[in-house]
Each structure stands twice: as structure tokens, then as C-alpha cells.
Protein backbone atom coordinates (compact mmCIF):
# COMPACT_ATOMS: atom_id res chain seq x y z
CA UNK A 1 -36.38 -27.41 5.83
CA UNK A 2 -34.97 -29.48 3.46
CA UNK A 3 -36.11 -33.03 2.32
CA UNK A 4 -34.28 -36.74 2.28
CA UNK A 5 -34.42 -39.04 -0.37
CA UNK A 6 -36.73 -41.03 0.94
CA UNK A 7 -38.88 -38.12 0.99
CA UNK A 8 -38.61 -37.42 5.13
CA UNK A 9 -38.27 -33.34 6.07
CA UNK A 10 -35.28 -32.52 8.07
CA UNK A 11 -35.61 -29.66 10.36
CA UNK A 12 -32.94 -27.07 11.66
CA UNK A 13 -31.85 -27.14 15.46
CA UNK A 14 -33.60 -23.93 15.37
CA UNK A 15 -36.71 -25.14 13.50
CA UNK A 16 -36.31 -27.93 15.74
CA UNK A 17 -36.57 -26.30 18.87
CA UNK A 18 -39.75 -24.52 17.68
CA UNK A 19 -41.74 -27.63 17.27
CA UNK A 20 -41.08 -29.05 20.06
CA UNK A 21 -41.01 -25.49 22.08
CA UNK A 22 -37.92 -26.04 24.19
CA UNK A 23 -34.77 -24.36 24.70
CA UNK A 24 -31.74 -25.20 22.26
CA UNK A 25 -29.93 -27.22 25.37
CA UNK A 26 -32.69 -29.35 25.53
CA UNK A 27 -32.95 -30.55 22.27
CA UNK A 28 -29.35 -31.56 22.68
CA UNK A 29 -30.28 -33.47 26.08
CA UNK A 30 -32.98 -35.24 23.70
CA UNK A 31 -29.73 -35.90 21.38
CA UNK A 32 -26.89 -36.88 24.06
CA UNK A 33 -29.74 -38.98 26.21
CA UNK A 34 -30.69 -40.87 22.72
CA UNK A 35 -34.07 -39.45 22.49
CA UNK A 36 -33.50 -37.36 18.77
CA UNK A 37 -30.60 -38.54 16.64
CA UNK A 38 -28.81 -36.11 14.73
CA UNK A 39 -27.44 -35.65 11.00
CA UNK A 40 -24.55 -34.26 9.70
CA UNK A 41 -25.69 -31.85 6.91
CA UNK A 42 -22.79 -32.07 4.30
CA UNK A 43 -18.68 -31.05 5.45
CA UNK A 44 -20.87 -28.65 7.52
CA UNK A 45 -20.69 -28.58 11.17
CA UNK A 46 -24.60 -27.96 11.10
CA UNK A 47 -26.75 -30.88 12.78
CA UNK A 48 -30.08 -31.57 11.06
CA UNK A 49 -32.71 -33.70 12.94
CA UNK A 50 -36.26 -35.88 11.40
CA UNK A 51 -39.41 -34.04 11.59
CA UNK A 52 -41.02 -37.61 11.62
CA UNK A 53 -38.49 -38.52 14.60
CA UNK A 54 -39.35 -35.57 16.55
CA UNK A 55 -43.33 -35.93 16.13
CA UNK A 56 -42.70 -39.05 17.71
CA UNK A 57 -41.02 -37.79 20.39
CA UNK A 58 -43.62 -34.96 21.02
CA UNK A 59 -46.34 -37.80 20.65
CA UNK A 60 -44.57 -40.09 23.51
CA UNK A 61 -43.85 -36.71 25.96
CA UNK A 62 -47.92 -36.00 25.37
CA UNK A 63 -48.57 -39.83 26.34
CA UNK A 64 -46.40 -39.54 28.94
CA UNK A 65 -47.44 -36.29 30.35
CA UNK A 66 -51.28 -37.69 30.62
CA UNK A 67 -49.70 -40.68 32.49
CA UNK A 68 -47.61 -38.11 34.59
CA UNK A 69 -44.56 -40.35 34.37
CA UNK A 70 -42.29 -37.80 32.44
CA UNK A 71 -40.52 -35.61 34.73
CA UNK A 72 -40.57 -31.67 33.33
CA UNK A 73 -37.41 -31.11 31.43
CA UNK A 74 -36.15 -28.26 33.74
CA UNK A 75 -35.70 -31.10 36.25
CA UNK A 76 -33.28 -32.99 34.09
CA UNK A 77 -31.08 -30.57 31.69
CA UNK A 78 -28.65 -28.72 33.95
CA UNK A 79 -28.47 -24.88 33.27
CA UNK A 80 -25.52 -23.87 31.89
């Protein structure tokens, strides 16, 4: 984990996955669909991602879940 200047945590794609407990292409549907952005970590091809952007997004797939309007993920990210 390492930590921004403004004192957010950035989180690996594999750290990332873990909090929000979904598969590796999924988290890059979040990215490509504009629901995570991602961060170029240095002249490294590595990706970092917010922990404060992805609490959000686990807070608004709860909310959504208890509303029922979010459709499961599985429905949405084609298997590769």
C-alpha cells in the first residue's frame, strides 16, 4: 500500500481485488466502464487505484444491492 501526498492510500490491483472480493477482470470492467480510475505508478506499467475511491464504490454496490437495482457482476463482465 503506499500513500499520496495528500495523504490518500493507494492499493495494488491485487490488494484491490481483495477489498472489493472480485475477480481481477472485474476490477478492470469497474476501470474501462468508469467506475475506479486508475494510476500510473512511476515509468512502471503497474496500475494503482484509491482506497477512498473504491470504498465508495463498495458503499454505492451495498446501496444498490438493498435497492436490487445493480445487476450481479457475472451478468456484465464477459469471461475471457
Amino acid at each position: 500500500m503506499a500513500d499520496a501526498p495528500d495523504g490518500d492510500e493507494f492499493l495494488t490491483a491485487t490488494q484491490a481485488c481483495a477489498l472489493l472480493d472480485v475477480k481481477l477482470a472485474t476490477l478492470y470492467a469497474y476501470v474501462s466502464r468508469g467506475l475506479v480510475k486508475s494510476y500510473k505508478q512511476g515509468i512502471r506499467r503497474q496500475r494503482l487505484y484509491r482506497k477512498s475511491e473504491l470504498e465508495e464504490l463498495l458503499r454505492v454496490r451495498m446501496d444498490a444491492h438493498e435497492a436490487d437495482d445493480l445487476p450481479a457482476a457475472s451478468s456484465w463482465v464477459g469471461e475471457r
